[in-house]
C-alpha atoms as a PDB file:
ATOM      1  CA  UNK A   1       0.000   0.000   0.000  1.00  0.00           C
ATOM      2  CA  UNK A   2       3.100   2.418   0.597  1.00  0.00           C
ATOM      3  CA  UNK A   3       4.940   1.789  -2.242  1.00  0.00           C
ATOM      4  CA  UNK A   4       1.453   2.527  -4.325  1.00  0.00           C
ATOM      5  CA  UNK A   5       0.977   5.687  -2.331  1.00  0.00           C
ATOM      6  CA  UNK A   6       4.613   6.758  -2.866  1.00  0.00           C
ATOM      7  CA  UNK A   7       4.164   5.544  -7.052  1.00  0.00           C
ATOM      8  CA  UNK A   8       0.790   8.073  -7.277  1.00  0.00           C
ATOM      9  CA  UNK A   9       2.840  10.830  -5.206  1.00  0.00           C
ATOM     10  CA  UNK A  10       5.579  10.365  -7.852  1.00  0.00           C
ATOM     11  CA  UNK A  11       3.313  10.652 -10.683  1.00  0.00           C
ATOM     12  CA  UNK A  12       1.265  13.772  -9.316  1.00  0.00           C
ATOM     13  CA  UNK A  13       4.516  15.570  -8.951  1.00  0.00           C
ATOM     14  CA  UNK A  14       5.683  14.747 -12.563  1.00  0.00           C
ATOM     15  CA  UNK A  15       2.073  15.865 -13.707  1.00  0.00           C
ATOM     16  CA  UNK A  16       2.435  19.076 -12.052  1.00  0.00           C
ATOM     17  CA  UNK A  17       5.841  20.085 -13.402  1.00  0.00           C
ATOM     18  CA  UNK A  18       5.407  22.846 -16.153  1.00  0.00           C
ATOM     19  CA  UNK A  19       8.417  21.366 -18.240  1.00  0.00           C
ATOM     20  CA  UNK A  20       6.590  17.730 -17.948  1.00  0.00           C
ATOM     21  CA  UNK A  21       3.305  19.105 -19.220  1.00  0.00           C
ATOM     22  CA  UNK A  22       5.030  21.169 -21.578  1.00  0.00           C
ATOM     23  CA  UNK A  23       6.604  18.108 -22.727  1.00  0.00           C
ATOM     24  CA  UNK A  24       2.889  16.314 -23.171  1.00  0.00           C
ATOM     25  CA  UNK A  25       1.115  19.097 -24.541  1.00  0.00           C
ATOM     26  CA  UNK A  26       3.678  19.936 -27.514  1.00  0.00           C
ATOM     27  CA  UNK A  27       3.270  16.485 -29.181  1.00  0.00           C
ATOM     28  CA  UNK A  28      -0.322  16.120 -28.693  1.00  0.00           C
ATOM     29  CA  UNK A  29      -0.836  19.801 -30.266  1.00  0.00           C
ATOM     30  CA  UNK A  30       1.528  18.277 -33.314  1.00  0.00           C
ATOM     31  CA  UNK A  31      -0.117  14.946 -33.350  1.00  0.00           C
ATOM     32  CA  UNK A  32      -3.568  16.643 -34.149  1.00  0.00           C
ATOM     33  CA  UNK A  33      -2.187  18.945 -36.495  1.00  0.00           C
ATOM     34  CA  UNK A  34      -1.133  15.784 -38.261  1.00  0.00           C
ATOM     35  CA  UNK A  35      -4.536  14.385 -37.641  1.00  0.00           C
ATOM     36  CA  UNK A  36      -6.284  17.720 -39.141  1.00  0.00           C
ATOM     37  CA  UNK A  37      -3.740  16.864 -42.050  1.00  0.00           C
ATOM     38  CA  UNK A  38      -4.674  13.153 -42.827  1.00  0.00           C
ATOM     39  CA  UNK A  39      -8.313  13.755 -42.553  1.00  0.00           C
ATOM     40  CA  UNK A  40      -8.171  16.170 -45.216  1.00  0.00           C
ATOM     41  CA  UNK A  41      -6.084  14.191 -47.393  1.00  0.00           C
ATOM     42  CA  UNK A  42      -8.591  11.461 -47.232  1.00  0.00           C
ATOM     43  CA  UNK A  43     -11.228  13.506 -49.062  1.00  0.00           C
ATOM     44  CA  UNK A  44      -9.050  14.152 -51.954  1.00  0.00           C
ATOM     45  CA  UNK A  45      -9.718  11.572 -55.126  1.00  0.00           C
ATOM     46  CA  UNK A  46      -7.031   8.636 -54.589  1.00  0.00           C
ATOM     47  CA  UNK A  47      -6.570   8.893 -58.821  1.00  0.00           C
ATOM     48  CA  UNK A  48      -5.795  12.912 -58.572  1.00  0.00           C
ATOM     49  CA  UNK A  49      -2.303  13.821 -58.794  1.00  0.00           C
ATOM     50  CA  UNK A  50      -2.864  17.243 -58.299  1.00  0.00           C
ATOM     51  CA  UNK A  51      -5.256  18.942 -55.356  1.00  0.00           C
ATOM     52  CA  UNK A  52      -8.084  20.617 -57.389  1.00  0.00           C
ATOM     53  CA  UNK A  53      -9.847  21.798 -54.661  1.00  0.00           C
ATOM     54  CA  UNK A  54     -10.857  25.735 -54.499  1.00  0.00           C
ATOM     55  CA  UNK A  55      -8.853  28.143 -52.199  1.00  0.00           C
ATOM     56  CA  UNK A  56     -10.180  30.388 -50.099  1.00  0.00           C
ATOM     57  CA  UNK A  57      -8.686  34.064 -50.890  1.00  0.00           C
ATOM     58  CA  UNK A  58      -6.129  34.632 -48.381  1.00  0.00           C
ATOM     59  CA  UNK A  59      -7.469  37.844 -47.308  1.00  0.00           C
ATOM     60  CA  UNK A  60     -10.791  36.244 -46.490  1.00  0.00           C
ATOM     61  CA  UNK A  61      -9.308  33.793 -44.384  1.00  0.00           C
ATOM     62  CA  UNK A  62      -7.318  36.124 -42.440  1.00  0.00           C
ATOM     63  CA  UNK A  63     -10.765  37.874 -41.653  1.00  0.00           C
ATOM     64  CA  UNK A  64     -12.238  34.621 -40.649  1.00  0.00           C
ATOM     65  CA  UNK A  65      -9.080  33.693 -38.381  1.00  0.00           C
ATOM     66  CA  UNK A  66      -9.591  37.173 -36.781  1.00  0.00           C
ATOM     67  CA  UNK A  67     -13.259  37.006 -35.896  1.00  0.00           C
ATOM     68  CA  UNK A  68     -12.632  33.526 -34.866  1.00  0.00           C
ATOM     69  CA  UNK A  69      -9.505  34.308 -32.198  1.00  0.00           C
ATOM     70  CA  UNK A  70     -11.704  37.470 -31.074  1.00  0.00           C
ATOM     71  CA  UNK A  71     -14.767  35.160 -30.591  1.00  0.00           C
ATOM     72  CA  UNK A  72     -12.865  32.129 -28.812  1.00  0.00           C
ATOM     73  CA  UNK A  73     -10.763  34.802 -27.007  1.00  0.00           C
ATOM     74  CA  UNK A  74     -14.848  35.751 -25.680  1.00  0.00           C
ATOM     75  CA  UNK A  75     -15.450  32.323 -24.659  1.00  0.00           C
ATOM     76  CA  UNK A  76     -12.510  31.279 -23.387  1.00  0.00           C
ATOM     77  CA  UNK A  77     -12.778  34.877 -20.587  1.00  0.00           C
ATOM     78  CA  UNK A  78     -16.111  34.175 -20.053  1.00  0.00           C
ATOM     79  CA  UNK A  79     -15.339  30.039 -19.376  1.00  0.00           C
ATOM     80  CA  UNK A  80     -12.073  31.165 -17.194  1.00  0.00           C
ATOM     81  CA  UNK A  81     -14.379  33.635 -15.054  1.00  0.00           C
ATOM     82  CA  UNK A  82     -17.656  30.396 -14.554  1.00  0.00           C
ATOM     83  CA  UNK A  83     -14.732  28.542 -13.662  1.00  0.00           C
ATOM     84  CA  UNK A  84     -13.078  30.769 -10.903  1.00  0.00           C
ATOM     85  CA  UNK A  85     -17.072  31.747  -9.346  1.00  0.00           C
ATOM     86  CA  UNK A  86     -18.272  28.230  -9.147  1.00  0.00           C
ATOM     87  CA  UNK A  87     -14.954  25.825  -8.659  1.00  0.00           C
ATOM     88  CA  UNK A  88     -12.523  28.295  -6.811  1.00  0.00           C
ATOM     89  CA  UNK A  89     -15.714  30.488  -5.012  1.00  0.00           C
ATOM     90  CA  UNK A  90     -13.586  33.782  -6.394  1.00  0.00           C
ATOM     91  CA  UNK A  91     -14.299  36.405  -7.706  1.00  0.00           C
ATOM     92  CA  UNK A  92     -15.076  36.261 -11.598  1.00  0.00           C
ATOM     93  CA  UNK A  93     -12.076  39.055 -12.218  1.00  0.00           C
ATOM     94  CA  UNK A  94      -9.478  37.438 -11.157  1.00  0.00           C
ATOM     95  CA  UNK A  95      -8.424  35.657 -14.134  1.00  0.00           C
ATOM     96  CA  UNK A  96      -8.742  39.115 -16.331  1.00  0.00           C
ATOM     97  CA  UNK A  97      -7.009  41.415 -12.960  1.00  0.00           C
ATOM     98  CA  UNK A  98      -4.276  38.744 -13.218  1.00  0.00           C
ATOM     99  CA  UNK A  99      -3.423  39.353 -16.523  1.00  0.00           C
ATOM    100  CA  UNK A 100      -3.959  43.161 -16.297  1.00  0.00           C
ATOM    101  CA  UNK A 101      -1.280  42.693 -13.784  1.00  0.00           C
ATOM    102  CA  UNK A 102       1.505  42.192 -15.763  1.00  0.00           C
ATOM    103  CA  UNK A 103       0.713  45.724 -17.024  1.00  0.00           C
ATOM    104  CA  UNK A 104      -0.621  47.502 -13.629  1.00  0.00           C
ATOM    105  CA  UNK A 105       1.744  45.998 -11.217  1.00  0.00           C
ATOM    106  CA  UNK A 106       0.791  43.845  -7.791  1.00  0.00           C
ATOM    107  CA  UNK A 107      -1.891  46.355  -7.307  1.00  0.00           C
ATOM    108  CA  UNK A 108      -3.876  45.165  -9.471  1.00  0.00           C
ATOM    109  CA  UNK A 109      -5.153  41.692  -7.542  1.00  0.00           C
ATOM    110  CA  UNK A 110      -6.214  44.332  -4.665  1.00  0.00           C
ATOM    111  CA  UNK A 111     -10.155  44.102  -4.488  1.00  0.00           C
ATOM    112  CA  UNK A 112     -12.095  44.552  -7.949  1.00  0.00           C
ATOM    113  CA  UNK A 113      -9.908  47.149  -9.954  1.00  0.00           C
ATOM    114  CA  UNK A 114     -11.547  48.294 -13.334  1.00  0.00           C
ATOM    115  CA  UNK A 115      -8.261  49.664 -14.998  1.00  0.00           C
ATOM    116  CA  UNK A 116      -6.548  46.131 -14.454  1.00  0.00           C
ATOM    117  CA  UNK A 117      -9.695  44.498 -15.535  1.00  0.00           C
ATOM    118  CA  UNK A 118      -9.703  46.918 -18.629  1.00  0.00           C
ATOM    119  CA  UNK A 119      -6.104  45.586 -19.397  1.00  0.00           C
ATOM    120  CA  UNK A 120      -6.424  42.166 -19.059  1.00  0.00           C
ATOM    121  CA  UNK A 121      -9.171  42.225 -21.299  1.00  0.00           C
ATOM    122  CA  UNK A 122      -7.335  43.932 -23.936  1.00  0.00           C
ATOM    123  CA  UNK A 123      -4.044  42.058 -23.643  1.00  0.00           C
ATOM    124  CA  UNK A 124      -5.771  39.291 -23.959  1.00  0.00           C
ATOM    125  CA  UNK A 125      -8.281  40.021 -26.733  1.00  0.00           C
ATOM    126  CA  UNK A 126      -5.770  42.382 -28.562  1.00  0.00           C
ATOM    127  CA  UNK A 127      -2.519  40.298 -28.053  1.00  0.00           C
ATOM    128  CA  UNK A 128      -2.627  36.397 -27.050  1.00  0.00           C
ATOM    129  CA  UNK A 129      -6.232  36.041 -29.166  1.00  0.00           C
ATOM    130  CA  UNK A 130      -5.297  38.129 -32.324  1.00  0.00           C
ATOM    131  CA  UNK A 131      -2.189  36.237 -32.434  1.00  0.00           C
ATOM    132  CA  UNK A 132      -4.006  32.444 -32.319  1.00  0.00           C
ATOM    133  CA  UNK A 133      -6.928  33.330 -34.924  1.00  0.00           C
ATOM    134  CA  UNK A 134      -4.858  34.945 -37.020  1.00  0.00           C
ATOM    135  CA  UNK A 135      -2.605  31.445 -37.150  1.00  0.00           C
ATOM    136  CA  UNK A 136      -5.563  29.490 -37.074  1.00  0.00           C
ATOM    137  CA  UNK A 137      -6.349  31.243 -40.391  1.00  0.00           C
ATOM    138  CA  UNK A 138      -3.223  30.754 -41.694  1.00  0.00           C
ATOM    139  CA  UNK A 139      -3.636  27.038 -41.075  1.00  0.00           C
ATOM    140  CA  UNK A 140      -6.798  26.568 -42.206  1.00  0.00           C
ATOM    141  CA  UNK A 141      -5.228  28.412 -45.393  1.00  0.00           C
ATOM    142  CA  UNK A 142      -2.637  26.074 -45.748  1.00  0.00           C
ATOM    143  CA  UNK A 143      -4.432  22.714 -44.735  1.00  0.00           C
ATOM    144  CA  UNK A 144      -8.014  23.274 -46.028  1.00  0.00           C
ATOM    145  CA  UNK A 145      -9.520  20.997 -43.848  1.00  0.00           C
ATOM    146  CA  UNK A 146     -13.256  20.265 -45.676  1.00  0.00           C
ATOM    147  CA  UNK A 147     -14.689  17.696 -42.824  1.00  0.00           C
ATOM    148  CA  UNK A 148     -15.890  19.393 -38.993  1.00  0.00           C
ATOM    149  CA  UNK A 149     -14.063  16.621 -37.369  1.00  0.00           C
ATOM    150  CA  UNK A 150     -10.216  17.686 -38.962  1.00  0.00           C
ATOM    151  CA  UNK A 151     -10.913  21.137 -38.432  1.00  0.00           C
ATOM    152  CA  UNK A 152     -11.736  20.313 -34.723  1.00  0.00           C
ATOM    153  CA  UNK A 153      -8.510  18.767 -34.347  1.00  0.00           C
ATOM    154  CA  UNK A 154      -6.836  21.799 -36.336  1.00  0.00           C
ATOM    155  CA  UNK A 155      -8.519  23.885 -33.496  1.00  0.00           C
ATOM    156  CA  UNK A 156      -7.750  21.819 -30.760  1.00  0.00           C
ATOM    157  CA  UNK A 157      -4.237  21.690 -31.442  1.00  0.00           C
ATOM    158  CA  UNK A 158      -3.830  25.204 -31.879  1.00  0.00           C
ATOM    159  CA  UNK A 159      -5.173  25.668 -28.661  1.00  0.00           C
ATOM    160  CA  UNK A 160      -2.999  23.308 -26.596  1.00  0.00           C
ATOM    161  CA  UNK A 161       0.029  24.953 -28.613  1.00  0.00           C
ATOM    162  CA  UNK A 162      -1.590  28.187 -27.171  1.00  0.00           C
ATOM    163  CA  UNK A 163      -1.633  27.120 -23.732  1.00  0.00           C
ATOM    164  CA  UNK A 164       2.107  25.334 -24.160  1.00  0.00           C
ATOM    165  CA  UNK A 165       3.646  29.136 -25.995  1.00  0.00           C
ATOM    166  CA  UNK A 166       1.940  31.634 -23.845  1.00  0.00           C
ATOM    167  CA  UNK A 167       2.481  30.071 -20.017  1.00  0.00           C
ATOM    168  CA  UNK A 168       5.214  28.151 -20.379  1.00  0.00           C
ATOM    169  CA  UNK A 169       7.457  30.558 -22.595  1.00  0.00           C
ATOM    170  CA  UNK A 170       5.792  33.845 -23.523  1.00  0.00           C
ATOM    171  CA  UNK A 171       4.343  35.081 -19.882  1.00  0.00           C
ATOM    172  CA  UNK A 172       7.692  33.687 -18.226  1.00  0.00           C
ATOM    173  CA  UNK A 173       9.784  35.823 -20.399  1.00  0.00           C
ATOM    174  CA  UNK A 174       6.801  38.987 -20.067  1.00  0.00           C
ATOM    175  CA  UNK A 175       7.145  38.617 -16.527  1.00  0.00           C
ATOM    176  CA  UNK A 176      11.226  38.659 -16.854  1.00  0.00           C
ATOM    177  CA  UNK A 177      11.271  41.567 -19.070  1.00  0.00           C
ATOM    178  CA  UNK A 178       8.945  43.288 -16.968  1.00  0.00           C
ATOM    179  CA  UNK A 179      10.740  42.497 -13.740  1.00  0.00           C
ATOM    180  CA  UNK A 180       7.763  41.272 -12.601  1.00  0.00           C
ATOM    181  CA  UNK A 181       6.397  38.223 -10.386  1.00  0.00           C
ATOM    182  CA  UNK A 182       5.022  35.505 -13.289  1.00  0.00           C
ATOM    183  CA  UNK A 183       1.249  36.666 -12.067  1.00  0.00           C
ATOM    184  CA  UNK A 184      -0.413  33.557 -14.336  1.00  0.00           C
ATOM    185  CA  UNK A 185       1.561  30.925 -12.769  1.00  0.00           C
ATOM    186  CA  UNK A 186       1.289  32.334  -9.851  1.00  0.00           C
ATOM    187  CA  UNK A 187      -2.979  32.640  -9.709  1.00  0.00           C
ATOM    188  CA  UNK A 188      -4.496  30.387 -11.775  1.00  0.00           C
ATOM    189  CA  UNK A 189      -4.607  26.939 -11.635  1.00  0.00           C
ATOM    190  CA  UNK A 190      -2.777  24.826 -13.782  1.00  0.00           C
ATOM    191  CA  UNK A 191      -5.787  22.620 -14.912  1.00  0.00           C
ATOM    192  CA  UNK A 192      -7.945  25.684 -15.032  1.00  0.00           C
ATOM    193  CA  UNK A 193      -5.542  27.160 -17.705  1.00  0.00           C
ATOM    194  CA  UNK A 194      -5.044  23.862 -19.223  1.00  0.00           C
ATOM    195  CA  UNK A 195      -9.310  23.647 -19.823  1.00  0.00           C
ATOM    196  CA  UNK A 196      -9.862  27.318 -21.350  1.00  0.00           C
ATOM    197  CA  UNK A 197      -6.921  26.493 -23.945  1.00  0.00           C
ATOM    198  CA  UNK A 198      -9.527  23.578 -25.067  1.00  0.00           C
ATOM    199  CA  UNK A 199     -11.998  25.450 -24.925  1.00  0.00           C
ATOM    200  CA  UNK A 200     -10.047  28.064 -26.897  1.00  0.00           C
ATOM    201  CA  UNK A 201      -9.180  26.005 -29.563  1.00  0.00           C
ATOM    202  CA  UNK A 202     -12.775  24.274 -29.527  1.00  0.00           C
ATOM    203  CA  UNK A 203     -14.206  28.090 -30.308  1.00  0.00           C
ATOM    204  CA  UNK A 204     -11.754  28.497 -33.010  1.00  0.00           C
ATOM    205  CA  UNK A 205     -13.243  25.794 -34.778  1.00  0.00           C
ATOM    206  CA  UNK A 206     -17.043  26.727 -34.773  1.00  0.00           C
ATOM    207  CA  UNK A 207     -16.847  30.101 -36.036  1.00  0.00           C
ATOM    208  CA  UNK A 208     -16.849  31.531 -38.464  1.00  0.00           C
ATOM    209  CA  UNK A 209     -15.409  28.712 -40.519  1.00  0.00           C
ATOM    210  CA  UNK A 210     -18.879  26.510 -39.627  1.00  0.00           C
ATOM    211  CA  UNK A 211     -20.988  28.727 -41.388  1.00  0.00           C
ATOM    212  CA  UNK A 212     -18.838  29.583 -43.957  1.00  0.00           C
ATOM    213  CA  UNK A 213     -21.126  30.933 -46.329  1.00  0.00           C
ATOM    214  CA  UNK A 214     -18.789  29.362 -49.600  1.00  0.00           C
ATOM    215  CA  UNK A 215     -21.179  26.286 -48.769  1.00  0.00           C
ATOM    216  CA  UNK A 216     -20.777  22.931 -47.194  1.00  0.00           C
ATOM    217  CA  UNK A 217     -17.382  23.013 -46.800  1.00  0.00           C
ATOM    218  CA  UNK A 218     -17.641  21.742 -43.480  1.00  0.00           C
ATOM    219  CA  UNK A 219     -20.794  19.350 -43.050  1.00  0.00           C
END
């Protein structure tokens, strides 16, 4: 019974180290690009050299990947905020004053503050979401994923690269640059984080490109 105790111990350590997750998230992210990839490859004609399929003007998907990162940036907030009221029994601002702190300073966590709240949201609308759409788009340009189920995995994979990039190297390096306590690492839960990525890259996938008015490109 101890040495099972002491195995589980072992394993919930390893689990919580960032480089171990890190080190689990990067491949999965890459083995569902791949995934995206092969499912799309499967639609094309076996006897067709060539890929005949219509492309989407770049400029059009750029739009899409921008209204998509804006609107999963939305939902991801909005799922990071349910989270922190009903699991955690915190206030709903914390996630958004946490990130607004890497701009406002330790202040910021004190109470409900507005101005941090005002920065959080547009650090992370303006910087960390823009960013993601605006790749999503550019993979979607360069895939062309036709079936819901590869572009799921396109947006899945996209967010667990998100969540691997911005806390494990781009916030780290903010926060160093900044001279600055890392405020994300330091607040929000690692499985908390690790969920609204999903989500994140689950939202990606759903809009626009579902209802992409070019017409069944996705049923």
């Amino acid at each position: 019974m101890l040495g099972r105790t002491n195995a589980t111990a072992v394993r919930a350590r390893r689990f919580k180290s960032p480089e171990n997750i890190a080190q689990i998230g990067w491949p999965l992210a890459c083995r569902l690009v791949h995934m995206a990839s092969v499912s799309t490859a499967h639609r094309i004609p076996a006897n067709s050299s060539t890929d005949v399929r219509p492309r989407a003007p770049i400029a059009r998907t750029l739009r899409d990947g921008l209204v998509a990162g804006q609107t999963a940036g939305i939902v991801m907030a909005v799922a990071l905020m349910a989270v922190y009221t009903f699991v955690f029994g915190q206030s709903p601002f914390v996630p958004l004053q946490t990130i607004g702190a890497y701009a406002r300073g330790a202040s910021a966590l004190d109470g409900i503050d507005p101005v941090a709240i005002a920065a959080g949201v547009a650090l992370h609308q303006l910087g960390f979401a823009l960013a993601w759409g605006l790749l999503f788009g550019i993979f979607v340009a360069v895939i062309r994923p036709e079936r819901a189920l590869s572009l799921m995995f396109l947006g899945l994979a996209v967010g667990l690269l998100a969540q691997v990039v911005d806390v494990y190297v781009v916030l780290p390096q903010l926060a160093t640059a900044l001279h600055v306590p890392n405020y994300w690492a330091e607040h929000v839960h690692p499985a908390a984080s690790w969920f609204v990525h999903v989500v994140f890259g689950l939202s990606l996938s759903l809009y626009p490109w579902k209802f992409d008015p070019a017409a069944h490109r996705y049923a």
